[in-house]
Protein backbone atom coordinates (compact mmCIF):
# COMPACT_ATOMS: atom_id res chain seq x y z
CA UNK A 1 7.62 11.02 -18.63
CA UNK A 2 6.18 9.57 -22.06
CA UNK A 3 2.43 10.63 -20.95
CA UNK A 4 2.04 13.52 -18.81
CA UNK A 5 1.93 15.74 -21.60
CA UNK A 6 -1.69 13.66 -22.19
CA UNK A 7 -2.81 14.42 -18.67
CA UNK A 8 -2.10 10.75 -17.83
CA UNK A 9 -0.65 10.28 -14.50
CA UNK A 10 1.57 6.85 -13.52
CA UNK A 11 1.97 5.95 -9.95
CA UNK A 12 2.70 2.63 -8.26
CA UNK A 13 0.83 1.15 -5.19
CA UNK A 14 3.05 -1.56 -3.18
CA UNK A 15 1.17 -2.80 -0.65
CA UNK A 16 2.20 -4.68 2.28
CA UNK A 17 1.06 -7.40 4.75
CA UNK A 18 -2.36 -7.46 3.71
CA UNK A 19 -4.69 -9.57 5.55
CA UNK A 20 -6.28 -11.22 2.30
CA UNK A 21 -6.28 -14.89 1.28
CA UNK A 22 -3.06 -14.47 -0.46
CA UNK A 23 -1.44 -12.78 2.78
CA UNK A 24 -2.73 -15.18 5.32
CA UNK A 25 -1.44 -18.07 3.60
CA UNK A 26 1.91 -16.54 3.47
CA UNK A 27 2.10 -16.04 7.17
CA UNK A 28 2.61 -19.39 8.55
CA UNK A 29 1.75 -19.02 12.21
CA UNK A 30 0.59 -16.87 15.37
CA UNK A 31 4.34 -15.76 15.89
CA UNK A 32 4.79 -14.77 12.13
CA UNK A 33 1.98 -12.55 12.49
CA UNK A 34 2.99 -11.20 15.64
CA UNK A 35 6.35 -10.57 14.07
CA UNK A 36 5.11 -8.77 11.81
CA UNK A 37 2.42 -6.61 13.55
CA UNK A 38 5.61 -5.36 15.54
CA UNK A 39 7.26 -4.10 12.18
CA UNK A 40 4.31 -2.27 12.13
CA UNK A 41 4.36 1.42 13.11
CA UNK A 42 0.42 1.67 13.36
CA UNK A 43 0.86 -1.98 15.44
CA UNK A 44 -1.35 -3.89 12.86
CA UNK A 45 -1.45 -5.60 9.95
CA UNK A 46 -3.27 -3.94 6.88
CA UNK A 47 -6.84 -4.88 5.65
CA UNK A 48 -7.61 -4.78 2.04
CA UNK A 49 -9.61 -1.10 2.98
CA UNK A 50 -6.35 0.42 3.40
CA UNK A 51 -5.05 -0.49 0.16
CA UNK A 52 -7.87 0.23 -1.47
CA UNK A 53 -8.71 3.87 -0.05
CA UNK A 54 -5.01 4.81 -1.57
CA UNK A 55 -5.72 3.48 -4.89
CA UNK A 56 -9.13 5.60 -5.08
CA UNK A 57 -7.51 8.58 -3.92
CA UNK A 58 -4.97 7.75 -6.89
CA UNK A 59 -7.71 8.09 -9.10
CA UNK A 60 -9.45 11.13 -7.67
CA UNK A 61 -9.10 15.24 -9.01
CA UNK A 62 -7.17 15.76 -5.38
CA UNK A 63 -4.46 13.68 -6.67
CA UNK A 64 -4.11 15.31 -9.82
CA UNK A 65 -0.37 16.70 -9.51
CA UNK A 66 0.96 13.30 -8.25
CA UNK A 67 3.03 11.27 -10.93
CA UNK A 68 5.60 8.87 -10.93
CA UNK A 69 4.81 8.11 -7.50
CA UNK A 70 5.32 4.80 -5.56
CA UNK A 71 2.96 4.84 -2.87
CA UNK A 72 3.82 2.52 0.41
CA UNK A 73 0.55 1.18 1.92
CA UNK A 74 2.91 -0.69 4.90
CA UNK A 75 1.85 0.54 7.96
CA UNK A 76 5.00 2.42 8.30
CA UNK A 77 6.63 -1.17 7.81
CA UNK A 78 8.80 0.50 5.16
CA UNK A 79 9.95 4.02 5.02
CA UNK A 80 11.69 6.15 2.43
């Protein structure tokens, strides 16, 4: 609300079960992972690509009408 009238666009990325350092030490075991690849609509778990392709269409001219967004990158793990 406070910059849009400078042509400055604010969205939110929220990731989820990435396979980075970070997420693999989170996910304790085989059946954790399995767990959570089931949650998964695409039936994986995402890789740091899929975060990051969002984030550069974010910053991209064909995203230039999108504000005060939050953007899912889940895997369909979470829906709204």
């Amino acid at each position: 609300m406070e910059f849009g009238s400078y042509n400055i666009r604010v969205n939110c990325l929220c990731p989820g079960i990435i396979e980075t350092e970070i997420g693999r030490k989170n996910l304790n075991d085989s059946i954790e992972i399995k767990n959570w690849i089931e949650k998964s609509k695409l039936g994986r778990l995402g890789i740091p690509e899929d975060v990051a392709k969002v984030a550069y269409f974010l910053s991209t001219d064909d995203a230039n009408y999108m504000t005060e967004q939050s953007v899912n990158v889940t895997g369909g793990m979470i829906m709204h």
